[in-house]
C-alpha atoms as a PDB file:
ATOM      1  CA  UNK A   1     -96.078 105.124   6.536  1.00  0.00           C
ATOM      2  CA  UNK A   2     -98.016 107.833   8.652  1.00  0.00           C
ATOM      3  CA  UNK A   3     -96.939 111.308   7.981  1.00  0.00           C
ATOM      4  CA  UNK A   4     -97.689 114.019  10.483  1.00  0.00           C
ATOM      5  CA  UNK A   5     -98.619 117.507   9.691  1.00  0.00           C
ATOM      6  CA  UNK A   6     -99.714 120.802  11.062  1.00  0.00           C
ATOM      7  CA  UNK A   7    -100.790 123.840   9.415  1.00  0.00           C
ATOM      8  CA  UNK A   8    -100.533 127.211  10.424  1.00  0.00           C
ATOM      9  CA  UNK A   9    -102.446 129.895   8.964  1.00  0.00           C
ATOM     10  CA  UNK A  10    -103.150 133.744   9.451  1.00  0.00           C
ATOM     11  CA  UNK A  11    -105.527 135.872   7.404  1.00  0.00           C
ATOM     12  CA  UNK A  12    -105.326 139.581   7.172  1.00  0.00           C
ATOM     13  CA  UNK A  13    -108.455 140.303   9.015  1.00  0.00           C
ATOM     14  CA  UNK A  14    -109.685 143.623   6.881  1.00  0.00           C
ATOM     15  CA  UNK A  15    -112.553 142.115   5.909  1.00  0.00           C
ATOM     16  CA  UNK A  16    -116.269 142.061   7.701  1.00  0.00           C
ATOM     17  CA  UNK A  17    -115.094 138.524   9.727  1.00  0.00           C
ATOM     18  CA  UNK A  18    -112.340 140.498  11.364  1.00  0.00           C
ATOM     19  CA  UNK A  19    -115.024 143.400  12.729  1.00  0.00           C
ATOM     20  CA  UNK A  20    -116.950 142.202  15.253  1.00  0.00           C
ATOM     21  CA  UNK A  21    -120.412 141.701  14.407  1.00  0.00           C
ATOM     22  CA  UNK A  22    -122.322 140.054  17.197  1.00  0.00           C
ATOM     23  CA  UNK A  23    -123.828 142.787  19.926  1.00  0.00           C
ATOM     24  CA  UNK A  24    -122.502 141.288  23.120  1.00  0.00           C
ATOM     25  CA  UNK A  25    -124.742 141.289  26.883  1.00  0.00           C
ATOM     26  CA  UNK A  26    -123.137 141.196  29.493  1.00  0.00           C
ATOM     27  CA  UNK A  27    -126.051 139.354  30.987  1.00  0.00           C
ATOM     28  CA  UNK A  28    -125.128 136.160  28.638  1.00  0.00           C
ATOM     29  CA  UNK A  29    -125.310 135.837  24.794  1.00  0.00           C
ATOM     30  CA  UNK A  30    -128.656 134.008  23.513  1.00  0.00           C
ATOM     31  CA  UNK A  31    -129.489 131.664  20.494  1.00  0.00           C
ATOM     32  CA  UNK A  32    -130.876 129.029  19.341  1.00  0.00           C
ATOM     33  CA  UNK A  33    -129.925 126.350  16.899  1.00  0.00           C
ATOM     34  CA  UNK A  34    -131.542 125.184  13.939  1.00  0.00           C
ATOM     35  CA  UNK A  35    -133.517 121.688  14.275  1.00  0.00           C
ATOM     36  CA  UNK A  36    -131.226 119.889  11.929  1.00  0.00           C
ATOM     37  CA  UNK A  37    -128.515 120.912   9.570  1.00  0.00           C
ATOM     38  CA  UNK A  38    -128.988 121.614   5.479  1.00  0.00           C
ATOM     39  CA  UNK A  39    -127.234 121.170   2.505  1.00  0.00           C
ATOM     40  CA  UNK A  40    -125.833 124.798   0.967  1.00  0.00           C
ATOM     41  CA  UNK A  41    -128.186 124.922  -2.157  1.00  0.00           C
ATOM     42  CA  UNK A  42    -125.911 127.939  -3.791  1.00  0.00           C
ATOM     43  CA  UNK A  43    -122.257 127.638  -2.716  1.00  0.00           C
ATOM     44  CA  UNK A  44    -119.818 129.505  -4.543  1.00  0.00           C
ATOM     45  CA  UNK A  45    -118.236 127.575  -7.437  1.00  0.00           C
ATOM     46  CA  UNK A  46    -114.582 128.672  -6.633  1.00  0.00           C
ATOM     47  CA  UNK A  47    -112.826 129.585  -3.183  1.00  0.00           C
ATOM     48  CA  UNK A  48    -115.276 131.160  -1.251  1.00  0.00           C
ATOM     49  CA  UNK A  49    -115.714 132.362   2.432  1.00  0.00           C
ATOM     50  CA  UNK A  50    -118.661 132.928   4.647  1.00  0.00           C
ATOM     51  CA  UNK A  51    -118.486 135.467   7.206  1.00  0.00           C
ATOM     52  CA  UNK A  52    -120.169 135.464  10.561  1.00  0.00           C
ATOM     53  CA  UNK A  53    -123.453 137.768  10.489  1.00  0.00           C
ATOM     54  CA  UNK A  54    -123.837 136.424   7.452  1.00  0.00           C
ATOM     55  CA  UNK A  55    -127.885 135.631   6.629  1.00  0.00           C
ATOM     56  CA  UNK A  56    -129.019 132.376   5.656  1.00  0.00           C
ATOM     57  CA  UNK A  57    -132.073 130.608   4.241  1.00  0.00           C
ATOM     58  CA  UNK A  58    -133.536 127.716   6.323  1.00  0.00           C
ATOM     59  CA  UNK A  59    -135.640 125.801   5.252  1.00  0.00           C
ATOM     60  CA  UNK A  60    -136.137 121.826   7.382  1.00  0.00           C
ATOM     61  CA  UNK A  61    -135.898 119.009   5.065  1.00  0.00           C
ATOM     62  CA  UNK A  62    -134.090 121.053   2.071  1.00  0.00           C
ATOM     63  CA  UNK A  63    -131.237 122.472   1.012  1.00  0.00           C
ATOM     64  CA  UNK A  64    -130.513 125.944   2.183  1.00  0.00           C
ATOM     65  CA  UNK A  65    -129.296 129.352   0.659  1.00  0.00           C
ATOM     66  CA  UNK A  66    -126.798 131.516   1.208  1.00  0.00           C
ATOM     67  CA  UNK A  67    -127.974 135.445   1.444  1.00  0.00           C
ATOM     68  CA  UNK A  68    -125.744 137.467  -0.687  1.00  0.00           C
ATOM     69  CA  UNK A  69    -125.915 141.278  -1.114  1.00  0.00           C
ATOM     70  CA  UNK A  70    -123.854 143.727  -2.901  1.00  0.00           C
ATOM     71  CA  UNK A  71    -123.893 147.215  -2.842  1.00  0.00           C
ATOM     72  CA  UNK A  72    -122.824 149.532  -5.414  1.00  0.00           C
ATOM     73  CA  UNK A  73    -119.685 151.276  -5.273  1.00  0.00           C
ATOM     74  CA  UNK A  74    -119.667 153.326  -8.378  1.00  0.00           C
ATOM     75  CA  UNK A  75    -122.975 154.938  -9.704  1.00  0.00           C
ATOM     76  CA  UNK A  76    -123.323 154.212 -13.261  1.00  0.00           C
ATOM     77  CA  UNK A  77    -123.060 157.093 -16.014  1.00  0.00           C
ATOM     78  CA  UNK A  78    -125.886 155.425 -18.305  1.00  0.00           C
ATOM     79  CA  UNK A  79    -128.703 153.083 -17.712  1.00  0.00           C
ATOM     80  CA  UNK A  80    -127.134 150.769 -20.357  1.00  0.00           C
ATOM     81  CA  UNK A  81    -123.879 150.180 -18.747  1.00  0.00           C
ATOM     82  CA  UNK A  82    -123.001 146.484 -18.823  1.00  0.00           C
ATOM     83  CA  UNK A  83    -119.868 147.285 -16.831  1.00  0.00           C
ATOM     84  CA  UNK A  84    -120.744 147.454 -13.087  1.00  0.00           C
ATOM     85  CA  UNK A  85    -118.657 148.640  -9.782  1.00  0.00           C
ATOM     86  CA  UNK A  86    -119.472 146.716  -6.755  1.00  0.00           C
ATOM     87  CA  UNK A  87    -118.173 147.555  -3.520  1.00  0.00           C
ATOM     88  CA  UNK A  88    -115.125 145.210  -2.246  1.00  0.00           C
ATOM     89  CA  UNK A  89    -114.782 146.260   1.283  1.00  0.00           C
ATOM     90  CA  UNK A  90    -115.252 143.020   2.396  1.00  0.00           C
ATOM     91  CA  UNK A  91    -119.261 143.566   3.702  1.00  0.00           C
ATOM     92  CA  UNK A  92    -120.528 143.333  -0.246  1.00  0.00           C
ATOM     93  CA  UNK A  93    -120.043 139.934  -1.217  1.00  0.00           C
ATOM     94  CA  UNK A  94    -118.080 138.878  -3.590  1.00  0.00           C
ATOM     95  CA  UNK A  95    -119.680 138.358  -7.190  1.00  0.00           C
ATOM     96  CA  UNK A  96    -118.550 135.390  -9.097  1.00  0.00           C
ATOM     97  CA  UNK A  97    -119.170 134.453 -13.238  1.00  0.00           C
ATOM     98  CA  UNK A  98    -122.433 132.792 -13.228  1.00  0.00           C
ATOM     99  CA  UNK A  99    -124.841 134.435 -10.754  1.00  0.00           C
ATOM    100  CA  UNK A 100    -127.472 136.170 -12.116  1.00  0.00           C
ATOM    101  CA  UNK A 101    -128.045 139.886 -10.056  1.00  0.00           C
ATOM    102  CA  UNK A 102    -131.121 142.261  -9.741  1.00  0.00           C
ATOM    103  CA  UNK A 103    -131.649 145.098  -7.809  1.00  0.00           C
ATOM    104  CA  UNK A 104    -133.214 143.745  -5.109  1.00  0.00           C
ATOM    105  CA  UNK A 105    -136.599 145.100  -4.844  1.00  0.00           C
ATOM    106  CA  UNK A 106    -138.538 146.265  -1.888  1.00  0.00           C
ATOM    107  CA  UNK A 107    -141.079 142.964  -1.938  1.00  0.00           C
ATOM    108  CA  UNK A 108    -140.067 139.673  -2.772  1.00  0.00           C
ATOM    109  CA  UNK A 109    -142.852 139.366  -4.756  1.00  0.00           C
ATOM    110  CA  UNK A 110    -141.662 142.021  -7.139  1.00  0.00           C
ATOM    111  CA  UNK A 111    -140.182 141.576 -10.324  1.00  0.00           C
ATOM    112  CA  UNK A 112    -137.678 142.922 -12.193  1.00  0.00           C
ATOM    113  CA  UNK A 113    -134.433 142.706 -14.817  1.00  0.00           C
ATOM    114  CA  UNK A 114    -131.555 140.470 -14.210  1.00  0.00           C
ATOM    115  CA  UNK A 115    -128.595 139.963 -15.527  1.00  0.00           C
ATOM    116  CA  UNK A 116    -125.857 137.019 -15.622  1.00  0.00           C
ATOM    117  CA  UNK A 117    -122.407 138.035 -14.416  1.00  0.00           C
ATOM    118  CA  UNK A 118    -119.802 137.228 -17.222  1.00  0.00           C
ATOM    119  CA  UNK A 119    -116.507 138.706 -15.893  1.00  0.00           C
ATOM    120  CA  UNK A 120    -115.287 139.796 -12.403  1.00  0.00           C
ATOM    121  CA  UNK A 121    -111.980 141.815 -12.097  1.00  0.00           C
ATOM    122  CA  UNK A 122    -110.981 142.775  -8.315  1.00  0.00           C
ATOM    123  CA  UNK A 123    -109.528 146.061  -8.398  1.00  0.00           C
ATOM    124  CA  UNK A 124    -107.507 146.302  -5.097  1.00  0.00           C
ATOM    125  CA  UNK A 125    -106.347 149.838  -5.247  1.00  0.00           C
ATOM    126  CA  UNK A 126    -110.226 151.521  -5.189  1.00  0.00           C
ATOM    127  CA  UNK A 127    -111.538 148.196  -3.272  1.00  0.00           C
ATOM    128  CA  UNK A 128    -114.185 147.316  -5.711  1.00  0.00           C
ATOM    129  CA  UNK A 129    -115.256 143.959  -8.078  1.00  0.00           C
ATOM    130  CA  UNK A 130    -115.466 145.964 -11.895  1.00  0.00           C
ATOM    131  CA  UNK A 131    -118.364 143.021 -13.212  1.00  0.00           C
ATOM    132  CA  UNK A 132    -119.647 143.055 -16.679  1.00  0.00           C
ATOM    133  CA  UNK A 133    -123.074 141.628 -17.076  1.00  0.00           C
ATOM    134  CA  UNK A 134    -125.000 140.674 -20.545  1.00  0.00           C
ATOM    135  CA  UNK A 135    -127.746 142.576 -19.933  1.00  0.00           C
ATOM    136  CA  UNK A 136    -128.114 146.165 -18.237  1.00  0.00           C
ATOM    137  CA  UNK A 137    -129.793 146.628 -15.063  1.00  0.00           C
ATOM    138  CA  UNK A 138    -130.751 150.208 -15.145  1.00  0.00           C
ATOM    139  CA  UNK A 139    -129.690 153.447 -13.238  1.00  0.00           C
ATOM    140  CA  UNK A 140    -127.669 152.282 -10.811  1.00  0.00           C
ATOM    141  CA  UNK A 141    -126.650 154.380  -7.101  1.00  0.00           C
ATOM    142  CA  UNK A 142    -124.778 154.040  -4.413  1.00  0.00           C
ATOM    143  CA  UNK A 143    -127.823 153.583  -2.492  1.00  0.00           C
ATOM    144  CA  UNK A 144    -128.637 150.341  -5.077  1.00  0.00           C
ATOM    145  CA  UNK A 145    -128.195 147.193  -3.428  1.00  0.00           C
ATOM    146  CA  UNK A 146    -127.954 144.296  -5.880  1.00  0.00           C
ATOM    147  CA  UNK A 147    -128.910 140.652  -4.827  1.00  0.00           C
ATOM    148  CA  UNK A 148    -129.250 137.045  -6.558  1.00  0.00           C
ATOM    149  CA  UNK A 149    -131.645 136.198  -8.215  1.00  0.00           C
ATOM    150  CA  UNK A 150    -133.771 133.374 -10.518  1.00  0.00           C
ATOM    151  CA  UNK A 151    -135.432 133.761 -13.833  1.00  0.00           C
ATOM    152  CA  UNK A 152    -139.221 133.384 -15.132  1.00  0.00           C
ATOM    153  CA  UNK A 153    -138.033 131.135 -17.923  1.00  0.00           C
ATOM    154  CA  UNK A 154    -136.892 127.795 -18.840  1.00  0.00           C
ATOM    155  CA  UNK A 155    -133.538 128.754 -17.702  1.00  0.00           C
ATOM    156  CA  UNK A 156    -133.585 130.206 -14.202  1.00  0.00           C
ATOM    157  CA  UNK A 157    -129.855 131.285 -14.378  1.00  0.00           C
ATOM    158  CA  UNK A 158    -130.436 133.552 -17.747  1.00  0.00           C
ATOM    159  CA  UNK A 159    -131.111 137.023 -17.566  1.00  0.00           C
ATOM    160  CA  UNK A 160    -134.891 137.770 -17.652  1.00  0.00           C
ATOM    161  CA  UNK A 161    -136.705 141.228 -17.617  1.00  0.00           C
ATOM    162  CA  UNK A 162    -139.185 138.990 -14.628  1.00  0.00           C
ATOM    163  CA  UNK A 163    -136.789 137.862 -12.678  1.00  0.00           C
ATOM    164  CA  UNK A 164    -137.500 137.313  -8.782  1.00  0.00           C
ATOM    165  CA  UNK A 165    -135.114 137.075  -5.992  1.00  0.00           C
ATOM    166  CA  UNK A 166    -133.102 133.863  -5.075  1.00  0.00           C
ATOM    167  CA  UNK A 167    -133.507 134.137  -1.435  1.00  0.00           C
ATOM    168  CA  UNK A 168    -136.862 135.382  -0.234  1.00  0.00           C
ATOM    169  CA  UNK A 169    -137.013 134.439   3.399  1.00  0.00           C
ATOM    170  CA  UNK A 170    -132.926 135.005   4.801  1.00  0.00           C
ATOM    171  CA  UNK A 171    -134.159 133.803   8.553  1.00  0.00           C
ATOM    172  CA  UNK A 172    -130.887 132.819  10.298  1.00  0.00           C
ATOM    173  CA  UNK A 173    -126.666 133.481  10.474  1.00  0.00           C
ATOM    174  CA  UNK A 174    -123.836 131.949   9.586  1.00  0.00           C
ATOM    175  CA  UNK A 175    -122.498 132.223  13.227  1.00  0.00           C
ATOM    176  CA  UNK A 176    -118.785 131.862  12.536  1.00  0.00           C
ATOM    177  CA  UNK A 177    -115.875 132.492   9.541  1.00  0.00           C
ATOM    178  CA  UNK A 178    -115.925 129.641   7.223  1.00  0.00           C
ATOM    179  CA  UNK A 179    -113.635 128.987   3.985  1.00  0.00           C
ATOM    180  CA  UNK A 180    -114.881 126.939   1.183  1.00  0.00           C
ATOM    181  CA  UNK A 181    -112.764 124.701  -1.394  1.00  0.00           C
ATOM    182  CA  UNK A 182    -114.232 124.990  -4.805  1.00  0.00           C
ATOM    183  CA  UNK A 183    -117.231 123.225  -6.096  1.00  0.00           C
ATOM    184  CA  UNK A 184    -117.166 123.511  -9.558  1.00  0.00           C
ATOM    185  CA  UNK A 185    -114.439 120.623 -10.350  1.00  0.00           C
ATOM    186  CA  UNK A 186    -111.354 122.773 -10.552  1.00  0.00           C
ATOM    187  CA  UNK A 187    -108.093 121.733  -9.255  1.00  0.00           C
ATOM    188  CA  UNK A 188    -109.680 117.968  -9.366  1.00  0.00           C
ATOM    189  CA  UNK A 189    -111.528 118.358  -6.466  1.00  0.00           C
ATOM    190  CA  UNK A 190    -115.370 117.035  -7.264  1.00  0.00           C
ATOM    191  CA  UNK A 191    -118.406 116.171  -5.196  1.00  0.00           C
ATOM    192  CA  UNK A 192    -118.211 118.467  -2.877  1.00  0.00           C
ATOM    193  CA  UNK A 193    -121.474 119.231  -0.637  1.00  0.00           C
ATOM    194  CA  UNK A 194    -121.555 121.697   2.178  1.00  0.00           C
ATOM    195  CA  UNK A 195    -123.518 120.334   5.278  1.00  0.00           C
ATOM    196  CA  UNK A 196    -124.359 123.582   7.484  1.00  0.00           C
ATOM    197  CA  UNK A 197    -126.178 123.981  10.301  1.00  0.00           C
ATOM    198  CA  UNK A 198    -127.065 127.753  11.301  1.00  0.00           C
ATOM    199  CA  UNK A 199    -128.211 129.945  14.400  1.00  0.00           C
ATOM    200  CA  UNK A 200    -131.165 132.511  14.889  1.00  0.00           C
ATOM    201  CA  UNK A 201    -132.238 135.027  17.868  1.00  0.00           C
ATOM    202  CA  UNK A 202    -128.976 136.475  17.750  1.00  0.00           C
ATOM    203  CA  UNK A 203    -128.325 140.228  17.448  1.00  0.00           C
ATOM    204  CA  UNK A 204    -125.909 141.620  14.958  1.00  0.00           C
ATOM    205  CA  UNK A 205    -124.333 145.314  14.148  1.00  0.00           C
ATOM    206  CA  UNK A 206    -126.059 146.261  10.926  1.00  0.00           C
ATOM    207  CA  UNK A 207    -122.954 148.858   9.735  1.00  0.00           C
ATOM    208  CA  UNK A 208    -120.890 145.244  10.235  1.00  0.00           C
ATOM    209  CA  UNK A 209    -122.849 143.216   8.299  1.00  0.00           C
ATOM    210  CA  UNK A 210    -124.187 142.652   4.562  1.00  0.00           C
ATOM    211  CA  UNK A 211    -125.712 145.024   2.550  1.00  0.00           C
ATOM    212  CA  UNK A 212    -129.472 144.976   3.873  1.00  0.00           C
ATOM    213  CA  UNK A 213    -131.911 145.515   1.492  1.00  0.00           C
ATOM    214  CA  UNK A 214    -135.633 146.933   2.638  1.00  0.00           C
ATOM    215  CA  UNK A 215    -137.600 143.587   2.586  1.00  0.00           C
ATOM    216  CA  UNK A 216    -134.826 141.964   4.737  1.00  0.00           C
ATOM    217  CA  UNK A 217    -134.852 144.775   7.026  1.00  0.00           C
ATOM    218  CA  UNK A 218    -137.920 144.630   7.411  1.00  0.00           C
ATOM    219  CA  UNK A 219    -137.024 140.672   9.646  1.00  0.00           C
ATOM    220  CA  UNK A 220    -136.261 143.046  11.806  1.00  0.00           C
ATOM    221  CA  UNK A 221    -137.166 142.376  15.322  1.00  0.00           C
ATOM    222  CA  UNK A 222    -134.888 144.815  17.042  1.00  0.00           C
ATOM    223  CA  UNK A 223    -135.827 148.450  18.509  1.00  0.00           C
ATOM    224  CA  UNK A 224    -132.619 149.587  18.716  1.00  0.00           C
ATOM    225  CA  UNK A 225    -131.438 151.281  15.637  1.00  0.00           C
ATOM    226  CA  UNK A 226    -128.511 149.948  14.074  1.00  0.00           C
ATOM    227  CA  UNK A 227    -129.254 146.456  15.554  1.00  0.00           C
ATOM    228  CA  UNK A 228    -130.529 143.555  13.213  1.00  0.00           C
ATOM    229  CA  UNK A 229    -132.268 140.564  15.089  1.00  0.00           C
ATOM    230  CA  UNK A 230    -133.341 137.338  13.831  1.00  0.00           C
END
């Protein structure tokens, strides 16, 4: 028996995918492709989306990374808060149980405290992710821009006071809106591998895209102010 199907469906586009983010020429749009495609190294272990502007990790002949950012919506009142509020305007990723989070730091080569991610609540009506986290990360701002990261220690996905940054060279986009099915077994569906093949010399609106901390912005190859180019 064959059964045909077709599915319809429409997003409410309030989030960074539906905003524009590629600066257009009217002389022609340039970029170029990646030599071959990669396997996503960190995708996220439920639903997830990737948006387009979205930075990227390449690396030929392994898997790649997915660049994720958050910025802080709430400043904290202590430097031992464990309870964190991260923005949920849809440019901030969204934080899942699991990762491990620093403050990303102006050099990759920088260390610092980390902390795993053990609840996420998404509060709708003030557009933020309220996260608890086993260990404290400090004075937080609204200027603090939080990233993943990897541990010094046996376990990279604990929280360690020397932690390092997951993604230290982010060197080309996700070009277009993607949704992801879970990876993580639920709902039965297992094995699943993301194949993903990416774009750079492109130029992006920087208000439209991720959070950017200072040693990704400083990738930059535009002269134009509020342009990123990679």
């Amino acid at each position: 028996m064959a059964a045909n199907i077709l599915t319809a469906l429409e997003t409410y586009r309030e989030i960074r995918g539906g905003r524009y983010v590629w600066v257009k020429d009217s002389n022609g749009e340039n970029r170029d492709n990646v030599t071959l495609g990669c396997t996503i190294a960190n995708p996220p272990k439920g639903f997830g989306h990737l948006w387009a502007g979205e930075l990227f990790q390449y690396t030929p002949f392994q898997k790649g990374y997915i660049f994720r950012s958050f910025s802080v919506k709430t400043a904290t009142e202590a430097s031992t808060d464990k309870v964190i509020y991260l923005n949920g305007d849809g440019y901030s990723e969204i934080p899942e149980v699991g990762m491990t989070l620093m403050v990303a730091p102006a050099s990759v080569t920088t260390t610092g405290q980390s902390a795993l991610v053990t609840n996420v609540v998404y509060d709708e009506a003030n557009s933020q992710f309220v996260v608890t986290l086993d260990t404290a990360l400090g004075s937080l701002t609204t200027s603090s821009i939080l990233v993943e990261s990897v541990g010094s220690g046996t376990d990279s996905a604990a929280a360690s006071a020397t932690a390092t940054v997951l993604v230290t060279n982010p060197n080309t986009f996700i070009e277009s809106d993607i949704d992801l099915a879970p990876t993580d077994g639920r709902y039965k569906i297992t094995n699943v591998n993301y194949a993903i093949s990416t774009v750079s010399n492109k130029k992006a609106w920087i208000e439209r895209m991720q959070p950017l901390p200072a040693y990704v912005l400083a990738k930059n190859r535009s002269n134009i102010n509020g342009i990123f180019w990679i």
